[in-house]
Each structure stands twice: as C-alpha cells, then as structure tokens.
N, C-alpha and C. Protein backbone atom coordinates (compact mmCIF):
# COMPACT_ATOMS: atom_id res chain seq x y z
N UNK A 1 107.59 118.61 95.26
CA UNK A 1 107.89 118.32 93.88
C UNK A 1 108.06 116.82 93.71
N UNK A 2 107.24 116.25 92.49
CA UNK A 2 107.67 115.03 92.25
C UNK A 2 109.17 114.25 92.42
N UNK A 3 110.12 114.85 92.21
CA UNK A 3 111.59 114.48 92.49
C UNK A 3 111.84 113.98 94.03
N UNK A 4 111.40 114.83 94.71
CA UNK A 4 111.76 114.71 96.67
C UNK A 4 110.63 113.67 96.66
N UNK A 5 109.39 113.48 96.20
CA UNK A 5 108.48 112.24 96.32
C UNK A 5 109.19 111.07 96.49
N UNK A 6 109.37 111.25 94.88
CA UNK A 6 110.20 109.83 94.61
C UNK A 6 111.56 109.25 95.89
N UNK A 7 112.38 110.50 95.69
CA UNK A 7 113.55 110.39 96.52
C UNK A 7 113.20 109.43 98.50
N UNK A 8 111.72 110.16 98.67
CA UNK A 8 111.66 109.74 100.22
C UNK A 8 111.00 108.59 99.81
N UNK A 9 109.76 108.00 98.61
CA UNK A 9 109.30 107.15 98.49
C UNK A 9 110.46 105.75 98.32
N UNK A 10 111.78 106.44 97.87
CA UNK A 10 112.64 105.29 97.47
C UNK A 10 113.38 105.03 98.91
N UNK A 11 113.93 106.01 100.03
CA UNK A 11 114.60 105.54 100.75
C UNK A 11 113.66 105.05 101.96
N UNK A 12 112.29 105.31 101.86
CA UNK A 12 111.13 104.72 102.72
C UNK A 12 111.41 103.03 103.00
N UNK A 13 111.35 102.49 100.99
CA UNK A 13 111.70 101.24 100.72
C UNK A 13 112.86 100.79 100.79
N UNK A 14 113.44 101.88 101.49
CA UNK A 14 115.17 100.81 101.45
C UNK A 14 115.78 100.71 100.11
N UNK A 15 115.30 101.24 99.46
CA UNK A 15 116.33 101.27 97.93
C UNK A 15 117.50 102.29 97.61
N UNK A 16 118.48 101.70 97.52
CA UNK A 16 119.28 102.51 96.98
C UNK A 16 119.54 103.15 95.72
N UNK A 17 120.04 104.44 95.60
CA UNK A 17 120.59 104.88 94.35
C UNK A 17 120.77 104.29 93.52
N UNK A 18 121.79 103.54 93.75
CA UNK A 18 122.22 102.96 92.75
C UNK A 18 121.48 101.29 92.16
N UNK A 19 120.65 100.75 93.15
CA UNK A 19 119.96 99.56 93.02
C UNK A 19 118.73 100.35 91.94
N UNK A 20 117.95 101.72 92.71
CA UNK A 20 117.10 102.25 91.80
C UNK A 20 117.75 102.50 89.62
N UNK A 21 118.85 103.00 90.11
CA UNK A 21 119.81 103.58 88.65
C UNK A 21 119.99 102.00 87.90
N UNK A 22 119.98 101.11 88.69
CA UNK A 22 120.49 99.47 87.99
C UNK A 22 119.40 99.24 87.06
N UNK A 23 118.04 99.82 88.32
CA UNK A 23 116.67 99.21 87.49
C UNK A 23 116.02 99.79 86.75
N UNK A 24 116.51 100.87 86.40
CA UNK A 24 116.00 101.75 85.21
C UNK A 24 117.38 101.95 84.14
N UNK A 25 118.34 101.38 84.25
CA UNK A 25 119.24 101.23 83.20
C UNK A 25 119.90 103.20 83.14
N UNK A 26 119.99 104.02 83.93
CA UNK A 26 120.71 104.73 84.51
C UNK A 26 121.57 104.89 85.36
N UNK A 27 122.30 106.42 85.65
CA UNK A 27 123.17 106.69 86.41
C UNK A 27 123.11 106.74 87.29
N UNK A 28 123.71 106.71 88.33
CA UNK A 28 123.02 107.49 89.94
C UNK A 28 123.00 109.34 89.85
N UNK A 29 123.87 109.42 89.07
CA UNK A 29 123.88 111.03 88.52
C UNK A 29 122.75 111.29 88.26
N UNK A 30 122.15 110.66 87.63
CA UNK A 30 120.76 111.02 86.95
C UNK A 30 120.01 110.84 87.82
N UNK A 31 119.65 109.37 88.30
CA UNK A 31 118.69 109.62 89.09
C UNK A 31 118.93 110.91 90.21
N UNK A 32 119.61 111.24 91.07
CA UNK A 32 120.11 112.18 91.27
C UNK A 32 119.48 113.28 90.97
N UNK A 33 119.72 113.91 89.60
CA UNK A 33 119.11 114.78 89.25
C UNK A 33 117.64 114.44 89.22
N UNK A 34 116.88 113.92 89.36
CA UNK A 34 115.90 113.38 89.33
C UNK A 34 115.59 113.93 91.01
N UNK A 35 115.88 112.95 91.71
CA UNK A 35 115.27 113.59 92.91
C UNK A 35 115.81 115.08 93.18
N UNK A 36 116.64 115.79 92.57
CA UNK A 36 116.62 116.74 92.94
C UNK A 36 115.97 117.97 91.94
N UNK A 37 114.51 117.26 91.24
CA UNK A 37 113.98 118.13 90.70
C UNK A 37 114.74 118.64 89.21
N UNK A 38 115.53 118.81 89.23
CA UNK A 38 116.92 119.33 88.13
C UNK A 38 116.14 119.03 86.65
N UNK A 39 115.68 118.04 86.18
CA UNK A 39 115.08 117.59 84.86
C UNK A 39 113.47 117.31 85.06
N UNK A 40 113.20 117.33 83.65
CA UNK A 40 112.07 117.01 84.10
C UNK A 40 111.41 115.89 83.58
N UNK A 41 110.70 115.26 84.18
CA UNK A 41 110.51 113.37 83.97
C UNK A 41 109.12 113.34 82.83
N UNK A 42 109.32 112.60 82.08
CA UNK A 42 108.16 112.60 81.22
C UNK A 42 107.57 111.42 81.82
N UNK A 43 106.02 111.21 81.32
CA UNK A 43 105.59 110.24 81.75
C UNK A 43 105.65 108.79 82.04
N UNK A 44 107.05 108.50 80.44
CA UNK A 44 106.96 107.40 80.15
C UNK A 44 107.97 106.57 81.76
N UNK A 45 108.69 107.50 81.79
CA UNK A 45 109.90 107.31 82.47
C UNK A 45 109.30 107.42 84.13
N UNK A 46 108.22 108.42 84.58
CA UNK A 46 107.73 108.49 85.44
C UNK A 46 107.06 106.91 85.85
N UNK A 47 106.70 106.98 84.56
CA UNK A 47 105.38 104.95 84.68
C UNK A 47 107.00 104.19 85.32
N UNK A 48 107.86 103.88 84.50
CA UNK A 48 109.27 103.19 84.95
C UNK A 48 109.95 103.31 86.29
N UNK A 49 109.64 104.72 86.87
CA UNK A 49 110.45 104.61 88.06
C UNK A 49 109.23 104.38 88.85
N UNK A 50 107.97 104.78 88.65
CA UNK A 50 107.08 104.12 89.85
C UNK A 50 106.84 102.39 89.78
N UNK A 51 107.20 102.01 88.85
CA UNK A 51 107.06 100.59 88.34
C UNK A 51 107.93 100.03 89.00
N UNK A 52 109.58 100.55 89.11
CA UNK A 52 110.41 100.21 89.77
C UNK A 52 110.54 100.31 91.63
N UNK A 53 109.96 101.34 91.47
CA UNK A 53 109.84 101.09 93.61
C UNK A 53 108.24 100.85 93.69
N UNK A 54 107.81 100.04 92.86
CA UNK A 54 106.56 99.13 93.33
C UNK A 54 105.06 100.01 93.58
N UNK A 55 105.06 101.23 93.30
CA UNK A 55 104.27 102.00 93.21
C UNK A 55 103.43 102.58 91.99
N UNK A 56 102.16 103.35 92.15
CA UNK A 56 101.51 103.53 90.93
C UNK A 56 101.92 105.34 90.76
N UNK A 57 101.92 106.00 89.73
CA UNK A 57 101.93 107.25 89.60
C UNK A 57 101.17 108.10 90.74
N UNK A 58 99.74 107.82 90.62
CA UNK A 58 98.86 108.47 91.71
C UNK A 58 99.80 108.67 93.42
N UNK A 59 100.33 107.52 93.80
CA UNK A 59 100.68 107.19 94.86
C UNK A 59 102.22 107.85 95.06
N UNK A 60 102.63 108.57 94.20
CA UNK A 60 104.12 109.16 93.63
C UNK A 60 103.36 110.72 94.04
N UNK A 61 102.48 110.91 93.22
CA UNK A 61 102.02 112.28 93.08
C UNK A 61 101.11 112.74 94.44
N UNK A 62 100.52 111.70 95.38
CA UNK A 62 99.99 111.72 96.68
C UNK A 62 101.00 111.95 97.34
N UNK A 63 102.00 111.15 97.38
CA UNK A 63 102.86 110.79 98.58
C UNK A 63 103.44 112.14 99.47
N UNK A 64 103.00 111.94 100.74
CA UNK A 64 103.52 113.06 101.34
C UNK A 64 104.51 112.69 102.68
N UNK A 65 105.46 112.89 102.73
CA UNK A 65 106.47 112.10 103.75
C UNK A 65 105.83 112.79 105.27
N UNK A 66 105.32 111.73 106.04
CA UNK A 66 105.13 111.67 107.57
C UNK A 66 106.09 111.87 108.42
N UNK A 67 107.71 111.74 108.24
CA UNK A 67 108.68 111.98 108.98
C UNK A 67 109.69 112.82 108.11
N UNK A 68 109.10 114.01 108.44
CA UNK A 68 109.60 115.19 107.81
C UNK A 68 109.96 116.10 108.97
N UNK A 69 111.26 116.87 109.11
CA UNK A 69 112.01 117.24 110.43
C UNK A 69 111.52 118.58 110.26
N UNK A 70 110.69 119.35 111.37
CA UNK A 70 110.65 120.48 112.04
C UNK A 70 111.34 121.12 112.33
N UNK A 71 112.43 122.05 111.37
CA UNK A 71 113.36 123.20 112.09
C UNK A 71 112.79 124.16 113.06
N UNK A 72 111.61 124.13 113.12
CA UNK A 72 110.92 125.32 114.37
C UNK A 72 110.80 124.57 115.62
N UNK A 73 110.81 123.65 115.72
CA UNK A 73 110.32 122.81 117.66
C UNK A 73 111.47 121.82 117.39
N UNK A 74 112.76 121.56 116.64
CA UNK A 74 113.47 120.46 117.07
C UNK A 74 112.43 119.23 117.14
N UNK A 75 111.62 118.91 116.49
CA UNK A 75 111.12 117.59 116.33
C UNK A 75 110.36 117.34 115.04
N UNK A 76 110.33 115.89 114.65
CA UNK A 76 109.95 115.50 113.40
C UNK A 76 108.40 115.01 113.64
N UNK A 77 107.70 114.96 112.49
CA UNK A 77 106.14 114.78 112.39
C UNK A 77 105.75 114.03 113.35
N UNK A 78 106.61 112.76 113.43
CA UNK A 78 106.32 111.49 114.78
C UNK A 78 106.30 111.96 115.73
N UNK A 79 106.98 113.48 116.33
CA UNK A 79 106.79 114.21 117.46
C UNK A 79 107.92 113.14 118.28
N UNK A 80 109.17 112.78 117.64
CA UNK A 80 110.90 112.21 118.64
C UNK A 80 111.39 114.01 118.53
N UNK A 81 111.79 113.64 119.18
CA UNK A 81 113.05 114.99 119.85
C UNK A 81 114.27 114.67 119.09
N UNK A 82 114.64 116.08 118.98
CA UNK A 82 116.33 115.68 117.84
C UNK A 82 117.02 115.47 118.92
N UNK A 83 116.92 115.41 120.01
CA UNK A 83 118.37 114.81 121.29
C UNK A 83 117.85 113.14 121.06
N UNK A 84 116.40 112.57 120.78
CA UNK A 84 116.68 111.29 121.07
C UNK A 84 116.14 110.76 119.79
N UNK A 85 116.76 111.51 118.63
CA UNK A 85 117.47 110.78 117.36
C UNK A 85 118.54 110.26 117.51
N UNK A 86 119.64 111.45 117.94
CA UNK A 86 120.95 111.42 118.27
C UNK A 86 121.45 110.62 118.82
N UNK A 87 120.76 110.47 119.98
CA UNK A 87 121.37 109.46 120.96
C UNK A 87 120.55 107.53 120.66
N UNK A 88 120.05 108.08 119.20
CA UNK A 88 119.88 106.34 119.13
C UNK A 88 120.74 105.45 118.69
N UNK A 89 121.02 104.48 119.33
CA UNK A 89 122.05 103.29 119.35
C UNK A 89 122.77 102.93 118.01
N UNK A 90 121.38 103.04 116.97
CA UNK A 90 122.05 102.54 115.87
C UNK A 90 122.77 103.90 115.21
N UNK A 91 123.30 105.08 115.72
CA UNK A 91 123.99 105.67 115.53
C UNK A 91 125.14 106.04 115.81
N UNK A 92 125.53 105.14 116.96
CA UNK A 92 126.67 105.22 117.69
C UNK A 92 127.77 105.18 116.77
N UNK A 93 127.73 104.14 116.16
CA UNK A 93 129.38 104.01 114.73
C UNK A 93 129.45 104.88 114.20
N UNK A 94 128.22 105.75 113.66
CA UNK A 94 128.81 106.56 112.78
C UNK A 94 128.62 107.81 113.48
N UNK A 95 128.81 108.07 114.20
CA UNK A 95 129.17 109.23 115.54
C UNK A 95 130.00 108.83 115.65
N UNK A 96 130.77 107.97 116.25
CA UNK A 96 132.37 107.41 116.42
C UNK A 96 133.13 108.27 115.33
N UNK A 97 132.76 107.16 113.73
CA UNK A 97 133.76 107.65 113.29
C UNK A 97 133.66 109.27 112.66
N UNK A 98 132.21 109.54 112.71
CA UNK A 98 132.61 111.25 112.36
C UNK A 98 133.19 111.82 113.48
N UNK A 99 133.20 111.61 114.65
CA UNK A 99 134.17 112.68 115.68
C UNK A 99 135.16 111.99 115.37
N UNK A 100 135.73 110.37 115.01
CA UNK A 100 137.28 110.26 114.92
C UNK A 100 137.65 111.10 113.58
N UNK A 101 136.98 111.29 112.30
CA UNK A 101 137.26 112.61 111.46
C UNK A 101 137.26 114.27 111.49
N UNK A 102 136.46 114.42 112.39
CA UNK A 102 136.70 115.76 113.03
C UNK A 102 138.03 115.82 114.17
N UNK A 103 138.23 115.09 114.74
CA UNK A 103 139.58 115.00 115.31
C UNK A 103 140.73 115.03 114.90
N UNK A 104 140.57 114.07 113.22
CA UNK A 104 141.76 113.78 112.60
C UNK A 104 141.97 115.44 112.01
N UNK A 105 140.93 116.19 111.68
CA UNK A 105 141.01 117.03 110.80
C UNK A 105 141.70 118.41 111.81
N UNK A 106 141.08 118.24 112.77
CA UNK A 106 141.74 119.16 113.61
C UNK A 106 143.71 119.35 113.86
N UNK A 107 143.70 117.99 113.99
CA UNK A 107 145.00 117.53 114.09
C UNK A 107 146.04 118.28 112.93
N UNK A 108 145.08 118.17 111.67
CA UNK A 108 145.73 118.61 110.55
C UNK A 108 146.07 119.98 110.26
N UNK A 109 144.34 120.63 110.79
CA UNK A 109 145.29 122.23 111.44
C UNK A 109 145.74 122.66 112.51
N UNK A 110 145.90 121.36 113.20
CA UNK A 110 146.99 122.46 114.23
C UNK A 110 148.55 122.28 113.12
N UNK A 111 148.55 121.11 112.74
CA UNK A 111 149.59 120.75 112.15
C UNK A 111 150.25 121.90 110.92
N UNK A 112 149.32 122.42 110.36
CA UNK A 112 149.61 123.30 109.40
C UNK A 112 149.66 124.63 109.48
N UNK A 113 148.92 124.96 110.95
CA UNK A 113 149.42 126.56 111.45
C UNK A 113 150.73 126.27 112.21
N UNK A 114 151.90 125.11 112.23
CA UNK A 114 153.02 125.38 112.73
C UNK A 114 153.84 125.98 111.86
C-alpha cells in the first residue's frame, strides 16, 4: 500500500516523522496515519509528500523495499541472519538500556507481589 511505500521510502532517506510533518505543514499523527494506510491521500498531497522526500509519484507507487524481514528463514532480503542483526555493534546501547528496563521492570514485580 502506498502508505508503507512512503513510510520505508522516508526512513530509507533518513527522514524523520517529524522533519517529514515540518515539511508538509502537518502532524506526526497524521503523517502517521498516513503511513499506516488509515486515510486516504489525494493526489495533490501525494505530489507534496513525494516532493518532500525528493521523489516522483511513479517512484512512490514502484517502490518496493529490498530489506524486508523474512519471518519464515529468520533472514531479510539481503540474506543477514537475525543473530547477526542483533549482535551488530551499533546496537549495543540500545540493548543495554532495554535489558537495564526489563530489569528495572522486573524489580517492580517482584516488588509488588510482596
């Protein structure tokens, strides 16, 4: 669906939500709903957001994401293994701090079944 296009075409480019929502004089809510299909985009607005992540309509309505994750073989189109996603470096921090939040949270129920 045009919405998930847009959505992978925008985080392809490194754009954010809210940098995208700045440049079309919207919400991130909206856009939002936008990539998630939810409304539906008329043309004019379609020309605007492909205008905005540097693209033409055609190339919105082509676009088919190449690194799209395989729930059947644990691997994505590039053919990486989900163990050596995981274990890539630039993920280490935020592995840190989600197990230091799963820890904290644990803490909280042991704390509350006393």
């Amino acid at each position: 669906m045009i919405g998930h296009k847009i959505r992978s075409i925008r985080m392809k480019k490194g754009i954010s939500v809210l940098a995208l929502a700045d440049a079309l004089g919207l919400t991130k809510q909206a856009i939002g709903r936008i990539e998630r299909n939810e409304v539906d985009i008329s043309y004019e607005n379609l020309k605007t957001i492909s205008d905005s992540l540097g693209v033409s309509i055609p190339d919105i309505e082509d676009y088919e994401d190449t690194n799209t994750f395989n729930i059947y073989n644990n691997t994505n189109s590039q053919d990486h293994s989900l163990v050596d996603f995981f274990n890539d470096p630039k993920l280490k921090d935020t592995q840190a701090i989600l197990q230091a939040i799963l820890e904290n949270q644990k803490e909280i129920i042991k704390l509350l079944k006393k």
